[in-house]
Protein backbone atom coordinates (compact mmCIF):
# COMPACT_ATOMS: atom_id res chain seq x y z
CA UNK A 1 64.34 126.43 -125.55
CA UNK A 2 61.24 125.42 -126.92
CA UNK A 3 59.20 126.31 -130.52
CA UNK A 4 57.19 128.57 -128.88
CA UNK A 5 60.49 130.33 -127.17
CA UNK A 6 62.23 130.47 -130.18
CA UNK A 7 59.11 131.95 -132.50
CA UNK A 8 58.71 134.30 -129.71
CA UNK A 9 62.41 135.57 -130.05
CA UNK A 10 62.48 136.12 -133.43
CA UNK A 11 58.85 137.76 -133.14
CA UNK A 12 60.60 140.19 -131.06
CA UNK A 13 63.39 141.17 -132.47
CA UNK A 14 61.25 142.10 -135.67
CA UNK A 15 59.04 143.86 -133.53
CA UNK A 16 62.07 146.33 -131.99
CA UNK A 17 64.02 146.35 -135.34
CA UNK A 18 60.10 148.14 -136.63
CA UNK A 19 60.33 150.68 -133.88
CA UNK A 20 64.41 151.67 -134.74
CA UNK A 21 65.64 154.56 -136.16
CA UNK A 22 67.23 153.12 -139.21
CA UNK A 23 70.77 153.15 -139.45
CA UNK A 24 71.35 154.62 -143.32
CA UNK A 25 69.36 157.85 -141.73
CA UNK A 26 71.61 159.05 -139.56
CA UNK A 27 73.18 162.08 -140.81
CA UNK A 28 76.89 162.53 -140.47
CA UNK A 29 79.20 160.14 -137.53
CA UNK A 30 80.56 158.94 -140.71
CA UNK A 31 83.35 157.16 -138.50
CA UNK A 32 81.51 156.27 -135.94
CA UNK A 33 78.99 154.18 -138.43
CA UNK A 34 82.42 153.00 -140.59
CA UNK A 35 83.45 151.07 -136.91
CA UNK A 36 80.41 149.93 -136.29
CA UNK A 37 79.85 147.90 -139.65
CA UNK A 38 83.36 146.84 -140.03
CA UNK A 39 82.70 145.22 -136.50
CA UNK A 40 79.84 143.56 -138.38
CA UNK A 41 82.00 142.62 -141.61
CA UNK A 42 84.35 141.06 -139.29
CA UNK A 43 84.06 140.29 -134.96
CA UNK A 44 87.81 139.60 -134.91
CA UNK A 45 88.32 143.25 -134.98
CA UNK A 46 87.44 143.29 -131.58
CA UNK A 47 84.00 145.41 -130.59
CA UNK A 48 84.36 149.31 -130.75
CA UNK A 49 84.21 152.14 -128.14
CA UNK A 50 82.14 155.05 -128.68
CA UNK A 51 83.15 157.90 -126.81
CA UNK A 52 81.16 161.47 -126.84
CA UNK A 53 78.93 163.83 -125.21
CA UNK A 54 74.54 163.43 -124.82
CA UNK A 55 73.00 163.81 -128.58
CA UNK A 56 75.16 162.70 -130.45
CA UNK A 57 73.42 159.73 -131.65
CA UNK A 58 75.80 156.84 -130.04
CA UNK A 59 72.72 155.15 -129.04
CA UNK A 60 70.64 155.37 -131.84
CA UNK A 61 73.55 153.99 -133.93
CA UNK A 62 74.45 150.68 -132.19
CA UNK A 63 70.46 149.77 -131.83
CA UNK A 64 69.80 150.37 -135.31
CA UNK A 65 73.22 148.25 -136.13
CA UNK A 66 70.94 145.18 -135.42
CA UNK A 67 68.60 145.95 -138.00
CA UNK A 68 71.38 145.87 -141.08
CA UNK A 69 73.21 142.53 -140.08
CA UNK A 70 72.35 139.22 -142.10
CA UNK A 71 70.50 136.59 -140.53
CA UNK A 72 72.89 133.70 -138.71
CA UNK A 73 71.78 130.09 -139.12
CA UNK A 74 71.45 128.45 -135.57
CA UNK A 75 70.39 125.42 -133.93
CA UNK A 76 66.53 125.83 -133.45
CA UNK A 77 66.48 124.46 -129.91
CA UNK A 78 69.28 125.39 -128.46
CA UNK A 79 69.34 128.22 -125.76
CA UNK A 80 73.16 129.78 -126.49
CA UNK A 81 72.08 130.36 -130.50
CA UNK A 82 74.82 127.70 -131.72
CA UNK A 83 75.91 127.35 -135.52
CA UNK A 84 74.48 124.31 -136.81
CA UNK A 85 77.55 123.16 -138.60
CA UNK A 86 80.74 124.57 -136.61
CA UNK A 87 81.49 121.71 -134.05
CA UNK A 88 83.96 124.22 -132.56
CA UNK A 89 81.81 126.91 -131.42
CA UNK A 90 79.02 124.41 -130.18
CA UNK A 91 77.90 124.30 -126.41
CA UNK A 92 78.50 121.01 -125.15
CA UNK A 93 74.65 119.31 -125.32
CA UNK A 94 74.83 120.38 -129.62
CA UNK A 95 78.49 118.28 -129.84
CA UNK A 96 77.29 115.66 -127.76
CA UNK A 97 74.29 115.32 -130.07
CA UNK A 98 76.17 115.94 -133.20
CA UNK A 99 78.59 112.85 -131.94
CA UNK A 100 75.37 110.82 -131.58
CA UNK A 101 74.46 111.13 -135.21
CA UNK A 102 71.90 113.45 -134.56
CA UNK A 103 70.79 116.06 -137.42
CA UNK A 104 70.35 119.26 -135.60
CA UNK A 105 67.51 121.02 -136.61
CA UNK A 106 68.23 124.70 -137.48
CA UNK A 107 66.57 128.05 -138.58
CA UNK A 108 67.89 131.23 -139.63
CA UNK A 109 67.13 134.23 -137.14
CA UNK A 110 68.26 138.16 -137.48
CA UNK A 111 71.60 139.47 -135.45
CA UNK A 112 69.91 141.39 -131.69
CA UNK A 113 71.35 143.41 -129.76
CA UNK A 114 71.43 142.59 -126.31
CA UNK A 115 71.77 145.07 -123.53
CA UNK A 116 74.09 144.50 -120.12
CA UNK A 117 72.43 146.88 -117.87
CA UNK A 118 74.71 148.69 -115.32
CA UNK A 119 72.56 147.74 -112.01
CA UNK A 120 73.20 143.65 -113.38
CA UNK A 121 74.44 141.00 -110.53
CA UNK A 122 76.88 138.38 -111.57
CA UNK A 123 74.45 136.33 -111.74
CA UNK A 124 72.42 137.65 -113.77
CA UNK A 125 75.68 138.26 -116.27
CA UNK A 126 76.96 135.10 -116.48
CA UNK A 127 73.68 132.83 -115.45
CA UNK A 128 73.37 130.61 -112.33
CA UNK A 129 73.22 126.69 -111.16
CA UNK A 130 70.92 125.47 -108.98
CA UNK A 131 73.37 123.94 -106.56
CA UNK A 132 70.51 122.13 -104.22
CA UNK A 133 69.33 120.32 -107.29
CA UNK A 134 72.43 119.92 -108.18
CA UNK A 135 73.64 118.06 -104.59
CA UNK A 136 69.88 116.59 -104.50
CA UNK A 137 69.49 114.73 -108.09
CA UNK A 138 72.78 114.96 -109.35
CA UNK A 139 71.78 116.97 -111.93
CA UNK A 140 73.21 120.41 -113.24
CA UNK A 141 70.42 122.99 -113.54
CA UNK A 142 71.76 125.85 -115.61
CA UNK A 143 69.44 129.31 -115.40
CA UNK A 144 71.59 130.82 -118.72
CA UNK A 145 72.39 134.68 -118.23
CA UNK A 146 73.31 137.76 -120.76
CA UNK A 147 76.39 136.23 -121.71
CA UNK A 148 74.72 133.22 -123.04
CA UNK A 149 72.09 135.34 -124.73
CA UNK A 150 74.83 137.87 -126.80
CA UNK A 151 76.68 134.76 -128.44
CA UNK A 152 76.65 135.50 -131.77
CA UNK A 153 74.94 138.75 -131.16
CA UNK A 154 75.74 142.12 -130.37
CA UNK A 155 76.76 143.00 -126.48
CA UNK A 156 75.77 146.63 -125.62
CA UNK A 157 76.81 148.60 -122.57
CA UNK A 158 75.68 151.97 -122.24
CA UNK A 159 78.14 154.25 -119.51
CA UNK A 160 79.97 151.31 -120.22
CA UNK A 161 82.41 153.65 -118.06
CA UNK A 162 80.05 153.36 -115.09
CA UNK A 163 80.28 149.46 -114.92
CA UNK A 164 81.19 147.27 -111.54
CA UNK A 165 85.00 146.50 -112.08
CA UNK A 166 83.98 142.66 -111.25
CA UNK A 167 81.40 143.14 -114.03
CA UNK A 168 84.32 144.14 -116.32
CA UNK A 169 86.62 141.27 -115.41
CA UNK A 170 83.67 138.97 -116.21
CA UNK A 171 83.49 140.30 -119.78
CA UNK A 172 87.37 140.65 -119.81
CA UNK A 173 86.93 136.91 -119.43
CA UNK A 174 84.39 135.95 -121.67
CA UNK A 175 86.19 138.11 -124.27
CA UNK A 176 89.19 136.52 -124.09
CA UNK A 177 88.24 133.14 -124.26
CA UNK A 178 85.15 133.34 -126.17
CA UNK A 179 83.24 131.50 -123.78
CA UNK A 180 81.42 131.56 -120.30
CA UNK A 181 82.85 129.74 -117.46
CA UNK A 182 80.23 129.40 -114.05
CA UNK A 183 81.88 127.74 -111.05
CA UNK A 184 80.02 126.90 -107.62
CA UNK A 185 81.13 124.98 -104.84
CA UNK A 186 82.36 122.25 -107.14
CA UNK A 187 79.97 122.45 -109.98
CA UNK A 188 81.13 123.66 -113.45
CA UNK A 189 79.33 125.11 -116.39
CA UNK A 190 80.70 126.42 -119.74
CA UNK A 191 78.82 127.21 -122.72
CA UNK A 192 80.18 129.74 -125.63
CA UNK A 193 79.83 133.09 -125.40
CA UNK A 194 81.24 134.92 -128.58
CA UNK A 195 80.01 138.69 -128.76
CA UNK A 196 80.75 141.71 -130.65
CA UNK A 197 81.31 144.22 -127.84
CA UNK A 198 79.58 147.62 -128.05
CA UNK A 199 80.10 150.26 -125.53
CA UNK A 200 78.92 153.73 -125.25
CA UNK A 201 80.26 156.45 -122.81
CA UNK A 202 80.40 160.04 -121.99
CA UNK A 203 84.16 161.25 -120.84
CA UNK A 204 82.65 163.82 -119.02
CA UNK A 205 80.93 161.21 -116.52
CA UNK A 206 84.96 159.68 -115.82
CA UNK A 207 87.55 157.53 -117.82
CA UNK A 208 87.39 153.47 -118.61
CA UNK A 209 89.44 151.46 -117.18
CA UNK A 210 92.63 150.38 -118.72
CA UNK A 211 92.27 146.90 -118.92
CA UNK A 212 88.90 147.50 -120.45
CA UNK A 213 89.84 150.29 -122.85
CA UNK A 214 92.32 148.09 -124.21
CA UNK A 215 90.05 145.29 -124.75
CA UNK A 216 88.23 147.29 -127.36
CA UNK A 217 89.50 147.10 -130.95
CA UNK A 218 88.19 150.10 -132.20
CA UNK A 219 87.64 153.66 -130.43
CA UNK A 220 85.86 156.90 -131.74
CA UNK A 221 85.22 159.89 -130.60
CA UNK A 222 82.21 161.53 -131.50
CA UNK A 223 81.13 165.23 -131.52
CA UNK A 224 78.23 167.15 -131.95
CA UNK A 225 76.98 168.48 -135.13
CA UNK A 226 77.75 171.79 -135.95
CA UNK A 227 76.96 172.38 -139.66
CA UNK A 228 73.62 174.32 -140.02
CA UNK A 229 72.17 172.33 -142.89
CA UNK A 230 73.17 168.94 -140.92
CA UNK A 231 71.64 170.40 -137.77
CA UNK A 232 68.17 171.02 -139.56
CA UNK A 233 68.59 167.64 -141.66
CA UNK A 234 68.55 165.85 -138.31
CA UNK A 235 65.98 167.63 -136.31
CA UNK A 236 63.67 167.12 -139.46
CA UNK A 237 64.70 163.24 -140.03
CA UNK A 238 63.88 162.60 -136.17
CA UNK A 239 60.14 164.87 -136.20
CA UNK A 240 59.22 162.57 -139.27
CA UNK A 241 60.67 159.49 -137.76
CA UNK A 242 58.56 160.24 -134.72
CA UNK A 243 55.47 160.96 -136.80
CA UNK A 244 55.05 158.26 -138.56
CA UNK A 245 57.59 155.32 -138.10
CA UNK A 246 56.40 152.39 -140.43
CA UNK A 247 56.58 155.44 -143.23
CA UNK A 248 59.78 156.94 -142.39
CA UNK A 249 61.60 153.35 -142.45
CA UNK A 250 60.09 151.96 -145.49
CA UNK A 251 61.83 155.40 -147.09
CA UNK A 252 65.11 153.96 -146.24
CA UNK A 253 64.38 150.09 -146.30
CA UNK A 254 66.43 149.99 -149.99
CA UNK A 255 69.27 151.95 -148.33
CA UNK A 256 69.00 149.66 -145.29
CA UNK A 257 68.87 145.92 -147.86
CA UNK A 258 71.86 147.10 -149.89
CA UNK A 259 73.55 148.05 -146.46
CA UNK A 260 72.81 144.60 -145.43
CA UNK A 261 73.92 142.89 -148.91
CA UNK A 262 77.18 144.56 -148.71
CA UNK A 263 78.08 143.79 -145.15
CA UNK A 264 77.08 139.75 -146.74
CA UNK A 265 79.15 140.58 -150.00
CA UNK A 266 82.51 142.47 -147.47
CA UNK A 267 82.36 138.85 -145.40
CA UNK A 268 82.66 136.72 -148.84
CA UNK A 269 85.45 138.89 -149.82
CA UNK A 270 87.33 139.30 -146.94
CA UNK A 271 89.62 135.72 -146.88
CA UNK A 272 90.76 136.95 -150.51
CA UNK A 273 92.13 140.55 -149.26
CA UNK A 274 95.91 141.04 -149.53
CA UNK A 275 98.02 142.98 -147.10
CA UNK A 276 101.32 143.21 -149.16
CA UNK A 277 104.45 143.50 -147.31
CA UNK A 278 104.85 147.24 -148.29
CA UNK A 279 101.47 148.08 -146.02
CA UNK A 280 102.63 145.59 -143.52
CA UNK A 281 105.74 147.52 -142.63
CA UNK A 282 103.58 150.94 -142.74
CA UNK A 283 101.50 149.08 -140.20
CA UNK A 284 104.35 147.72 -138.34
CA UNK A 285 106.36 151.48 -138.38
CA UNK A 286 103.97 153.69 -137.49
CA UNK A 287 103.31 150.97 -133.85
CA UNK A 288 106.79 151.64 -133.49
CA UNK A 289 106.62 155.23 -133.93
CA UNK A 290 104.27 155.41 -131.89
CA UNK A 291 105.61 153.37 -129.13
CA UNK A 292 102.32 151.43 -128.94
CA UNK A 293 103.01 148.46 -126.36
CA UNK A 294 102.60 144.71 -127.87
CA UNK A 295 101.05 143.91 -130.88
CA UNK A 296 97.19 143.75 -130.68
CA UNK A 297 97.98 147.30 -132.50
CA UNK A 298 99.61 145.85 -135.28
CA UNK A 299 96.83 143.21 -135.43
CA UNK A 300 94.06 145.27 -135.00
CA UNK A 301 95.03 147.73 -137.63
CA UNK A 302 95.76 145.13 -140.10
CA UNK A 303 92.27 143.47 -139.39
CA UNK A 304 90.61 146.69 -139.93
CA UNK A 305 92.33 147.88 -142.95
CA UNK A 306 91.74 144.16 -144.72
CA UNK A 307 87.96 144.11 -143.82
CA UNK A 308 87.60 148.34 -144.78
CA UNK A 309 88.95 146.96 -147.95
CA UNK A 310 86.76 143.92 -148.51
CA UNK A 311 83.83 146.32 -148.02
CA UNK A 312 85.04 148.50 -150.44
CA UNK A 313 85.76 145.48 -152.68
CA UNK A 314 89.29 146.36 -153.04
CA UNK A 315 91.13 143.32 -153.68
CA UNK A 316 94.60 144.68 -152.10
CA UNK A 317 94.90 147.11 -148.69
CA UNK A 318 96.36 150.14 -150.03
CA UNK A 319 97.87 152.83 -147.81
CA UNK A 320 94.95 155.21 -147.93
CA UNK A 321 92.95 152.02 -146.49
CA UNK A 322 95.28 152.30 -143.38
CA UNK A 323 94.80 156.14 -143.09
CA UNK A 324 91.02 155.68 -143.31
CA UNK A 325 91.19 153.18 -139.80
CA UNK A 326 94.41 154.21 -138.10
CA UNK A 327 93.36 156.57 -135.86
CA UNK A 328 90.24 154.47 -134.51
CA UNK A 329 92.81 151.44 -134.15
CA UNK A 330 95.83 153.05 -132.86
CA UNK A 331 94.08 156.22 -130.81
CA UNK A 332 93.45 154.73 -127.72
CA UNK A 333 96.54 152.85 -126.99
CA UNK A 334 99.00 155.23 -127.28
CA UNK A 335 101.05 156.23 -124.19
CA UNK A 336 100.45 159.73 -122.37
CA UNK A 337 103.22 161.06 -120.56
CA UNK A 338 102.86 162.96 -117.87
CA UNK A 339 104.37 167.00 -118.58
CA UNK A 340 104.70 165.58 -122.69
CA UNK A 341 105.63 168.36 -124.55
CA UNK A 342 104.16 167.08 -127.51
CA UNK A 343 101.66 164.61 -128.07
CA UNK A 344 101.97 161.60 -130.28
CA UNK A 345 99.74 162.00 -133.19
CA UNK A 346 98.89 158.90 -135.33
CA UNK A 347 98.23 160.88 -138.26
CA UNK A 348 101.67 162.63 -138.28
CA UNK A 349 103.25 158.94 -137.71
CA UNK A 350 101.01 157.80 -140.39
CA UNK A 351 102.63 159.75 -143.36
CA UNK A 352 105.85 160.00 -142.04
CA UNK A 353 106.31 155.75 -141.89
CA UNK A 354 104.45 156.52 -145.61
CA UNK A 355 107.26 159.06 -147.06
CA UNK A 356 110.16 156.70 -145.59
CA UNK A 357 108.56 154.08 -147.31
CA UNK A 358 108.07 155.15 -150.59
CA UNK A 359 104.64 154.62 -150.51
CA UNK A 360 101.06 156.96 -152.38
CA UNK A 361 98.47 158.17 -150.26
């Protein structure tokens, strides 16, 4: 990627970030926006689902997530965005050059969110090799694809629902391993391909598939709006948005830079957060209660609750942290029975694992 490129990125992202609605105006979706930036504290948690019907801002929210993220520091002129000083998550040309002494030059450029349409080949997903060059000169010619353009950014997929099932396997893979694999007739590439995955669907247009529903760490479930005052709030907020953008976001751009400072502050703090073994066996009991299958619930629920905690800058996870995350961590794995008489409920399993263990709301 050249100087030019790379200037041209950045210029770019600026450009859509000025055209965004910003995230601290949205009114209400309280726990839809809670996932979302807890995603951005902390990737491990997995990406979030956002299930709902048309208008309720799901959209809107995971564009304007973009514009509240810190800058990441990345090798100026290299195509898959790698950290300049994490060997680890390099592609392979930035560790060969690292192992050659070689100071990598780097910048600092904002978080984007990159889009996966639904009409996208494979090809265009996961990038392709010239394989006539490749048999010709020897030489492996690499056209990079989405995947290598989301590492270390956000990865959105609207009707995420709608998506080509070998499409979803791709990303199942990439997820997984946290990098991009490209095979053809005998030629390999691999580059890194870390994401935070974003979808957005509406359960009226059909279900996600399991494997892919899983795959998510977080799910909510939005609704509309149905206070009066909010209903007015937002229909005003969007006609002066619409008016007069530069004026409407520099009313919000403090709201927006403390957002931003304390998603920076909730990643300092987050290695120093203590689950205690009290919370650990309310996280532990209320999986069992709820028959949740392995333990990427336990995990999940414990990452969530830490990093809801460092944002809060509480030093400890207390049981009301685990309340406030449960059901977007637990929701959408639990097992429905055919004929059930009575659903599972993970609030009900919540405080009864609480009372048997002795423990304050």
């Amino acid at each position: 990627m050249t100087d030019h490129d790379t200037t041209q990125t950045t210029r770019d992202a600026r450009e859509t970030a000025s055209q965004t609605f910003p995230f601290t105006a949205i009114v209400d979706q309280e726990e839809m926006k809670r996932a979302l930036v807890l995603n951005a504290v902390n990737p491990d948690i997995g990406g979030v689902l956002i299930r709902g019907e048309r208008g309720t801002a799901k959209s809107t929210a995971v564009r304007a997530l973009a514009d509240v993220l810190p800058d990441i520091e990345v090798v100026a002129d290299c195509q898959y965005s790698c950290p300049p000083d994490e060997r680890d998550r390099m592609c392979a040309e930035c560790r060969e050059r690292t192992a050659a002494g070689e100071d990598l030059p780097s910048r600092s450029r904002p978080m984007r969110v990159v889009d996966l349409p639904l009409n996208a080949s494979e090809d265009r997903v996961v990038g392709s090799i010239d394989l006539e060059r490749a048999v010709r000169e020897g030489e492996r010619e690499f056209e990079p694809g989405i995947l290598a353009e989301a590492n270390r950014n956000i990865l959105y997929v609207d009707e995420v629902n709608l998506l080509d099932d070998h499409i979803v396997d791709v990303l199942l893979d990439a997820a997984a391993m946290g990098e991009n694999i490209v095979e053809r007739e005998g030629v390999s590439v691999r580059h890194p391909a870390e994401f935070i995955l974003v979808g957005t669907m509406n359960p009226e247009e059909g279900d996600l598939r399991p494997q892919l529903l899983d795959r998510f760490g977080l799910v909510v479930d939005v609704e509309g709006v149905n206070e009066v005052d909010d209903r007015v709030e937002i229909s005003q907020r969007r006609a002066t948005f619409e008016a007069d953008p530069d004026a409407f976001r520099a009313e919000y751009a403090a709201a927006q830079a403390d957002l931003r400072d304390d998603i920076v502050g909730a990643r300092e703090r987050l290695p120093a957060v203590e689950l205690g073994d009290d919370v650990a066996r309310l996280v532990a009991g209320m999986n069992i209660e709820l028959d949740v299958d392995g333990h990427r619930g336990d995990i999940t629920l414990r990452r969530a609750a830490r990093t809801l905690a460092a944002f809060e800058s509480e030093p400890a996870v207390s049981a009301r942290t685990v309340r406030r995350v449960a059901r977007m961590a637990l929701n959408h794995r639990l097992q429905r029975l055919p004929f059930e008489e009575e659903e599972k409920d993970v609030m009900s399993a919540f405080h009864d694992v609480r009372r048997e263990l002795g423990l304050e709301d």
